[in-house]
C-alpha atoms as a PDB file:
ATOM      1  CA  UNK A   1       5.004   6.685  -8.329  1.00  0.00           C
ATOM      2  CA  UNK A   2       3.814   3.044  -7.516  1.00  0.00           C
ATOM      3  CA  UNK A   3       0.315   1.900  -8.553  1.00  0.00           C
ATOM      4  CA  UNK A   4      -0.194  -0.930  -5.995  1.00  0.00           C
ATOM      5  CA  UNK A   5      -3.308  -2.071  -7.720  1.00  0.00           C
ATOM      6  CA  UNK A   6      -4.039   0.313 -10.733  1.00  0.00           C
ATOM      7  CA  UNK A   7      -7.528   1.496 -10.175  1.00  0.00           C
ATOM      8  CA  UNK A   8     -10.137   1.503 -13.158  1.00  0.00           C
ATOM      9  CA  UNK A   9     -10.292   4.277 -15.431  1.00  0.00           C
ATOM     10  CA  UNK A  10     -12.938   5.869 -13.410  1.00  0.00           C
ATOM     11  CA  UNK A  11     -11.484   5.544  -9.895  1.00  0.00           C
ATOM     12  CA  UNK A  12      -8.148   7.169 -11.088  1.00  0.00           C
ATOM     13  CA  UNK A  13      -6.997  10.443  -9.348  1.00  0.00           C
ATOM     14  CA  UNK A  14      -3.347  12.037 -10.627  1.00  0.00           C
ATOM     15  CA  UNK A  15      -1.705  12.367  -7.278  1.00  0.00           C
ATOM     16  CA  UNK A  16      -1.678  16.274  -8.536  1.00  0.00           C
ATOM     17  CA  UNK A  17      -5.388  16.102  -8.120  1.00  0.00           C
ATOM     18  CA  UNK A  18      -5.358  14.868  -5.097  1.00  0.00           C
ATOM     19  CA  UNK A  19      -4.839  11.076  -5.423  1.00  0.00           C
ATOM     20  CA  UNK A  20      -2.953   8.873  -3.667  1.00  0.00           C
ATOM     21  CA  UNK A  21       1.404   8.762  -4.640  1.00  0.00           C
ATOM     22  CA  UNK A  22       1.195   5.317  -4.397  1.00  0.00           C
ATOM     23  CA  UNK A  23      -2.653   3.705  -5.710  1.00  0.00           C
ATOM     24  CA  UNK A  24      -3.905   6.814  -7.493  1.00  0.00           C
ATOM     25  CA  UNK A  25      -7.228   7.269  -5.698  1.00  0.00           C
ATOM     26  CA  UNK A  26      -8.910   9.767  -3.576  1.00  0.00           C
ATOM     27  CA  UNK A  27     -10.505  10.024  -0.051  1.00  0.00           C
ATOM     28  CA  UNK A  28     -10.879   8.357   3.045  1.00  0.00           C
ATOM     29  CA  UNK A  29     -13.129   5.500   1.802  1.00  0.00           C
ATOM     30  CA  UNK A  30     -11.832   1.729   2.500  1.00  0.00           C
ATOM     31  CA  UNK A  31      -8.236   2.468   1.898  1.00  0.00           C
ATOM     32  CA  UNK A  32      -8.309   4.879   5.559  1.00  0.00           C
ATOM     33  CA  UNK A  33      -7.345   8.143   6.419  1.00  0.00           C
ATOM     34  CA  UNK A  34      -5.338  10.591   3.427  1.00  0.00           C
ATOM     35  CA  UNK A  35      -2.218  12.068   4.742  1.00  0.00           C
ATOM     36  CA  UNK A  36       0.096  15.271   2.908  1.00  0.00           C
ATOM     37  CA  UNK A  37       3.370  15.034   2.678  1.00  0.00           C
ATOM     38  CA  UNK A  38       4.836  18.520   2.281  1.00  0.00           C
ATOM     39  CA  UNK A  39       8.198  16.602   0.744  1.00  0.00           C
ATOM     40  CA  UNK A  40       6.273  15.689  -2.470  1.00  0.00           C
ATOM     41  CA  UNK A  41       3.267  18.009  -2.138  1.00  0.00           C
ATOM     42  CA  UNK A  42       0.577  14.949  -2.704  1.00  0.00           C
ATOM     43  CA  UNK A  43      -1.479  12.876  -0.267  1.00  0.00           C
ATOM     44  CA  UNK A  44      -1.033   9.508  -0.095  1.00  0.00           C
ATOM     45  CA  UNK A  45      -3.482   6.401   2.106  1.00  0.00           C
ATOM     46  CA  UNK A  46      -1.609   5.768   5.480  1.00  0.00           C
ATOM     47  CA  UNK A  47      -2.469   1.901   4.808  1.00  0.00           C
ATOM     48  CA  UNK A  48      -0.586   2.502   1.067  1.00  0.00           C
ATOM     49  CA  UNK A  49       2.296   4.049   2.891  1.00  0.00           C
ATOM     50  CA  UNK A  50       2.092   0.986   5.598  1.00  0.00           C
ATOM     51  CA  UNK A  51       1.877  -1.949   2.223  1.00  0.00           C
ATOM     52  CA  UNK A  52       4.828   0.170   0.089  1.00  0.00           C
ATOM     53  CA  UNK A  53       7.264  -0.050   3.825  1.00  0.00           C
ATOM     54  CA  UNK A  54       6.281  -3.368   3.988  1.00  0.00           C
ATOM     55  CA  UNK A  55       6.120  -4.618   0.283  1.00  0.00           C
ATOM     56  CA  UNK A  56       9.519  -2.391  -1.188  1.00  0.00           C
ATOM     57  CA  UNK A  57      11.698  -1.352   1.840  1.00  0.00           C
ATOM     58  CA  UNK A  58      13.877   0.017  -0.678  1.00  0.00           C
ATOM     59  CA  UNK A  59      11.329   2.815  -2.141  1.00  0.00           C
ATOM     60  CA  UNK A  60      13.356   6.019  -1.389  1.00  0.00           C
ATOM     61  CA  UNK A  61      10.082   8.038  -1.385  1.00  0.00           C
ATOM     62  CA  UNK A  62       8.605   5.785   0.898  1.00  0.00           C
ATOM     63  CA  UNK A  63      11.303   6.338   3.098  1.00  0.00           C
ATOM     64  CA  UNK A  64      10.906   9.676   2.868  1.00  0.00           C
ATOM     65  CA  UNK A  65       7.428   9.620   3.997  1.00  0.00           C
ATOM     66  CA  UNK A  66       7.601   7.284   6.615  1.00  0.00           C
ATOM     67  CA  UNK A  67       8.257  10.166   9.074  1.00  0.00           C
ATOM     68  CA  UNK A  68       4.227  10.570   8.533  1.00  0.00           C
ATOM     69  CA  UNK A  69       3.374   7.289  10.688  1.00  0.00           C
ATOM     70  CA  UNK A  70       5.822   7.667  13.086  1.00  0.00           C
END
């Protein structure tokens, strides 16, 4: 898992709680719509998938998930 930013303490979700794979946080607020990937069984921010594409090409589990925005 990639932590983007690392949220504070109190904004952290586990991605097995429902947090984002890639910034650990939870719901549609200013990082945009949650998506589930079946692949990893965790919901990840489209706009987190977008910057880790963008950012590291080479993240295989971004690859993997890519198939979500397409």
């Amino acid at each position: 898992m990639v932590n983007a930013a690392k949220p504070k303490d109190s904004d952290y979700v586990s991605p097995n709680d429902g947090g984002c794979w890639f910034c650990c946080r939870k719901g549609d607020d200013e990082y945009g719509a949650m998506l589930f990937d079946s692949e990893f069984d965790t919901y990840l921010h489209e706009s987190c998938l977008r910057r880790e594409l963008k950012d590291n090409p080479q993240n295989g589990e971004a690859q993997v998930m890519k198939y979500l925005i397409e």
